[in-house]
Protein backbone atom coordinates (compact mmCIF):
# COMPACT_ATOMS: atom_id res chain seq x y z
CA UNK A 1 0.00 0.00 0.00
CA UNK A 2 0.88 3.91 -0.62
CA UNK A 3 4.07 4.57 1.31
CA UNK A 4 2.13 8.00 2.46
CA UNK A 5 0.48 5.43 5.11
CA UNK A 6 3.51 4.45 6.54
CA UNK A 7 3.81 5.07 10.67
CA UNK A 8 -0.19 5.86 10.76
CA UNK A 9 -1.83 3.29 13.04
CA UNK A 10 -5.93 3.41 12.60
CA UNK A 11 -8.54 1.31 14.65
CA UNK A 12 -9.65 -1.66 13.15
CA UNK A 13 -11.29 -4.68 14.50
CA UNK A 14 -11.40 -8.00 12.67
CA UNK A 15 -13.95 -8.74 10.16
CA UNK A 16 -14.74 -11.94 11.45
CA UNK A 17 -16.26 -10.17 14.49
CA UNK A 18 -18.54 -8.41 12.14
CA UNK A 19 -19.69 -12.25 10.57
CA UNK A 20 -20.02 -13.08 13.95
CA UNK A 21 -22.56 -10.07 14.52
CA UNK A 22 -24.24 -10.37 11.33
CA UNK A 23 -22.42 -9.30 7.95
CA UNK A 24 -25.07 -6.85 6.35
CA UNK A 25 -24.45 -5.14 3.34
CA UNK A 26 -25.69 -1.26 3.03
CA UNK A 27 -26.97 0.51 6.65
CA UNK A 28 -28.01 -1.23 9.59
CA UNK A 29 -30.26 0.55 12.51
CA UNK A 30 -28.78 -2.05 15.31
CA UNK A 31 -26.24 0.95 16.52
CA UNK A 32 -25.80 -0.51 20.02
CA UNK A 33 -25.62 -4.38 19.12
CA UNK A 34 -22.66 -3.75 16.61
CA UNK A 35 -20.75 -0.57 18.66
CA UNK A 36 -20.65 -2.26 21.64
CA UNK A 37 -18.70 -5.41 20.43
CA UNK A 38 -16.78 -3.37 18.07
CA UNK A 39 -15.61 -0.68 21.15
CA UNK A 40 -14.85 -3.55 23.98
CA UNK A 41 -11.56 -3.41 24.83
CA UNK A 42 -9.80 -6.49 23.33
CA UNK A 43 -11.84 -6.70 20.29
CA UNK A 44 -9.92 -3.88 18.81
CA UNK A 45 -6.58 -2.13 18.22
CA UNK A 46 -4.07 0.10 16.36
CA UNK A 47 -3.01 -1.42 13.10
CA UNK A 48 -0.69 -0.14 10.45
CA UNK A 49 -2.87 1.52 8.12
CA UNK A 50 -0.31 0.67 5.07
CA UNK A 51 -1.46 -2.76 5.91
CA UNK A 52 -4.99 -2.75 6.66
CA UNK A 53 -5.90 -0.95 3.33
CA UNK A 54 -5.40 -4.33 1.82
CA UNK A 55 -6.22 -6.33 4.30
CA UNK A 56 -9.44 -7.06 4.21
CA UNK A 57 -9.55 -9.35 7.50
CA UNK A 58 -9.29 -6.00 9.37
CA UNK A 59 -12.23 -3.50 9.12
CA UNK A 60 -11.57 -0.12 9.90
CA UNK A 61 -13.70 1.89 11.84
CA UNK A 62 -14.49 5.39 9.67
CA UNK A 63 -16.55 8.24 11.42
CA UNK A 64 -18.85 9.51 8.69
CA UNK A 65 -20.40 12.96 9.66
CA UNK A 66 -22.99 14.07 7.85
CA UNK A 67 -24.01 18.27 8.49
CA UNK A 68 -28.02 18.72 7.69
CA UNK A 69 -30.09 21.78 7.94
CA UNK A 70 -33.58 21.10 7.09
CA UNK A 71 -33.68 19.08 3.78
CA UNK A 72 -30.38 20.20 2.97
CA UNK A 73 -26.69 18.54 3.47
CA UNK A 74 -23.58 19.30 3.15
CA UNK A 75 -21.68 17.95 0.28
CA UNK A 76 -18.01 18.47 -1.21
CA UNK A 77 -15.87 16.88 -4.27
CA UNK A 78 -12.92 14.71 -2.97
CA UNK A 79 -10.19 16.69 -4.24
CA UNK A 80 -6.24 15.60 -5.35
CA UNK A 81 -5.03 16.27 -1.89
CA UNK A 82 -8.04 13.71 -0.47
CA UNK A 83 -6.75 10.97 1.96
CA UNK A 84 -8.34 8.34 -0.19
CA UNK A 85 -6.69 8.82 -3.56
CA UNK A 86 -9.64 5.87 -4.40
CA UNK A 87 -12.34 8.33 -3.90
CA UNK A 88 -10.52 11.80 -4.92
CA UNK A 89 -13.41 13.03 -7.64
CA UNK A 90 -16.31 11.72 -6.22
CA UNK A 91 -18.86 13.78 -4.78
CA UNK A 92 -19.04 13.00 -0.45
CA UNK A 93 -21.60 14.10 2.18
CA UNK A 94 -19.10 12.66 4.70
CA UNK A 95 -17.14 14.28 6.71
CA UNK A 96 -14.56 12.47 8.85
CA UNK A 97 -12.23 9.31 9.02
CA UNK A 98 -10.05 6.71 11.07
CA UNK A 99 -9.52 6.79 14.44
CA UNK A 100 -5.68 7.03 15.44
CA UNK A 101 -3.81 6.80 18.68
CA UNK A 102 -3.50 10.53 19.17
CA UNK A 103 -7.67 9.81 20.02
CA UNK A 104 -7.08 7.65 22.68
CA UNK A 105 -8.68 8.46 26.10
CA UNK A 106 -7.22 6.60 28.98
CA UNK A 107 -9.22 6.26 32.43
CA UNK A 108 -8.94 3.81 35.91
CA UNK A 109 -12.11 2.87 34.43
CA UNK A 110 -11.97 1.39 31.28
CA UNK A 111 -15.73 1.24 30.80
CA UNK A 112 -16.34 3.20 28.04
CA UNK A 113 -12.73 4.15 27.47
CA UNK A 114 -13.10 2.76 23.70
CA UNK A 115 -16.16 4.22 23.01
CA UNK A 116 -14.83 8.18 24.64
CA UNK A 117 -11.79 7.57 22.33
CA UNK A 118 -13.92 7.19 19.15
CA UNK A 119 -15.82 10.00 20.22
CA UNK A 120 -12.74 12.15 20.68
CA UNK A 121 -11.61 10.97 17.37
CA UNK A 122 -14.92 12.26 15.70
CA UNK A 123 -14.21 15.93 17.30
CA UNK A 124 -10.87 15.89 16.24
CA UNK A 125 -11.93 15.46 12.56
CA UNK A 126 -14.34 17.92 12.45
CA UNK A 127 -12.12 20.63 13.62
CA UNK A 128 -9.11 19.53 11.21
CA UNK A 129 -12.02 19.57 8.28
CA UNK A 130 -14.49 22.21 8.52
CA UNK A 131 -15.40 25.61 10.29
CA UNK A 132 -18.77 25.16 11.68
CA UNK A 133 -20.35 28.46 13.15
CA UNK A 134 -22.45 27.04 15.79
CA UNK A 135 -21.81 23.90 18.56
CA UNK A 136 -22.97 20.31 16.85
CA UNK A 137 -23.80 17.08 18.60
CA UNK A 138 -23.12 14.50 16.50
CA UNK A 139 -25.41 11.54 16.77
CA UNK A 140 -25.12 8.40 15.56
CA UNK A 141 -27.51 7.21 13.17
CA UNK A 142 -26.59 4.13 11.27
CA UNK A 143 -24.08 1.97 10.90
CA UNK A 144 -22.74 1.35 7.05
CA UNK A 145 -20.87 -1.28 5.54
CA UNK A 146 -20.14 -1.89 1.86
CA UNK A 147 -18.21 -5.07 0.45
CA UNK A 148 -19.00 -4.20 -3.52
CA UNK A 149 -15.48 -2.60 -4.00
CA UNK A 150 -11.60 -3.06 -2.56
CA UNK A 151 -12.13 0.67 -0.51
CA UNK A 152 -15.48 -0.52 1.39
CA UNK A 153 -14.23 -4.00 1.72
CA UNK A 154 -11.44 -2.78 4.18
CA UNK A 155 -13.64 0.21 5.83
CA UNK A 156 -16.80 0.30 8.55
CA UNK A 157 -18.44 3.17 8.86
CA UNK A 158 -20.89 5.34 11.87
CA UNK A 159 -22.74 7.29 10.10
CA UNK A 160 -23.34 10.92 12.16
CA UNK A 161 -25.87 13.70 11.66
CA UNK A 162 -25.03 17.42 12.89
CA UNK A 163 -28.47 19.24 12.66
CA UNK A 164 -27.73 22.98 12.55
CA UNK A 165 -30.39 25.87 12.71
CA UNK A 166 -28.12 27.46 9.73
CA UNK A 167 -26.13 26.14 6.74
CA UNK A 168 -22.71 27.86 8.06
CA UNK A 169 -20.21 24.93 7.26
CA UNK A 170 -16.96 26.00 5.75
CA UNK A 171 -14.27 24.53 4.26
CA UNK A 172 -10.98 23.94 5.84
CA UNK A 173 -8.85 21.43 4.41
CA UNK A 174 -7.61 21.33 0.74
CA UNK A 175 -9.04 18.09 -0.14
CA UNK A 176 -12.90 19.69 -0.08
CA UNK A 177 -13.75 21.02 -3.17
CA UNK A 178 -17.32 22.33 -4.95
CA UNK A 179 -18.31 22.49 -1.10
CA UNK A 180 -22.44 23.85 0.11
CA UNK A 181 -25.43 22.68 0.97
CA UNK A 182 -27.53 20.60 -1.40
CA UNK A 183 -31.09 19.31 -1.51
CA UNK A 184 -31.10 15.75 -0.05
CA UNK A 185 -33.92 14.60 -2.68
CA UNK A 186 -31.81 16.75 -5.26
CA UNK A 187 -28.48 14.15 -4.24
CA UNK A 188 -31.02 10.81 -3.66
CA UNK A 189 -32.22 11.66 -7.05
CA UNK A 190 -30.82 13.69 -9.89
CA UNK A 191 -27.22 14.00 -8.56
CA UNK A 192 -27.11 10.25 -7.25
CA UNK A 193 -24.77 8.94 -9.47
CA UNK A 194 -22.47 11.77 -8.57
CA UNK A 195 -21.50 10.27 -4.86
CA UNK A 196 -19.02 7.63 -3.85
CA UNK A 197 -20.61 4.38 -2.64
CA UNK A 198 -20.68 5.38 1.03
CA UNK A 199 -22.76 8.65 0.27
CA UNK A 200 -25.23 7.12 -2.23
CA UNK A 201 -25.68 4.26 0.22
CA UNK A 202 -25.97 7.29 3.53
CA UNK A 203 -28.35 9.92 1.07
CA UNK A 204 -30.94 6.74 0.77
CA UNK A 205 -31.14 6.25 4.37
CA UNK A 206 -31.42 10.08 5.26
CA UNK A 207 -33.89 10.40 2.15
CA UNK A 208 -35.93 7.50 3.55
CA UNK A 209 -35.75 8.25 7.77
């Protein structure tokens, strides 16, 4: 894999933990049955990304942060500079990405301690990405998978929703490109075959909840 990886460790868990759940293909509503094996200690760790992006016994875990004000989202084209070169010109609604050890929380009680370091990691992206003018609780919504192509095959995502009273998102990184706030029926319909897999498959479950 790309020596650009090299020294990055991401979170990853092993895929035959998510057989063991129940493999599903597309977005799955059972947030809490899947997080909570997926975040116990033990069942994950740091892995060398320049490994696990071909590895496809290792899933890693991808926050996907979606920013919607009313029926509109915020989308972007993956630019040259993207993390993925795979996806760079595709059109995203995602914001976010791998969890690495600079997330880690560390408490006596380890209860949770996964979970708060996945959470950190989801704040930390959003800052390094995008200027948003007002505070944002992201919640979890769904939980996406995709095994139809050599990116999704090695990737889990938790698919996030930021609802903001007004569409102030801005730009921060290089990588985001044609960047504003689009008409979710206007992306679920028309404009579908614009997105990467991962938004096409999160724009029909927003479109449809």
């Amino acid at each position: 894999m790309e020596d650009r990886y090299r020294g990055e460790k991401v979170l990853v868990f092993p895929r035959s933990l998510l057989d063991e759940l129940g493999s599903f293909n597309g977005t799955s509503s059972e947030i809490d049955h899947y997080m909570a094996a997926i975040l116990t200690s033990g069942n994950n760790h740091f892995h060398d990304r320049c490994l696990a992006e071909g590895d496809p016994s290792w899933k890693q875990i991808i926050a996907y942060v979606v920013f919607r004000c009313g029926d509109r989202v915020f989308s972007y084209v993956r630019g040259r500079k993207a993390g993925e070169q795979r996806l760079v010109g595709n059109r995203s609604i995602g914001i976010g990405g791998h969890v690495n050890p600079i997330d880690r929380q560390v408490s006596d009680n380890r209860t949770g301690e996964d979970l708060a370091t996945y959470m950190e990691a989801v704040r930390r992206e959003i800052s390094e990405e995008v200027v948003v003018d007002e505070a944002v609780q992201p919640r979890i919504v769904a939980l996406l998978n995709d095994d139809t192509n050599e990116v999704g095959k090695v990737h889990f995502g938790v698919i996030h929703v930021c609802d903001l009273t007004t569409p102030a998102v801005r730009k921060k990184e290089q990588q985001i490109t044609e960047s504003g706030f689009l008409p979710i029926a206007e992306l679920a319909g028309p404009r579908l075959d614009e997105l990467e897999n991962w938004s096409r498959i999160a724009i029909e479950f927003l479109n449809t909840h």
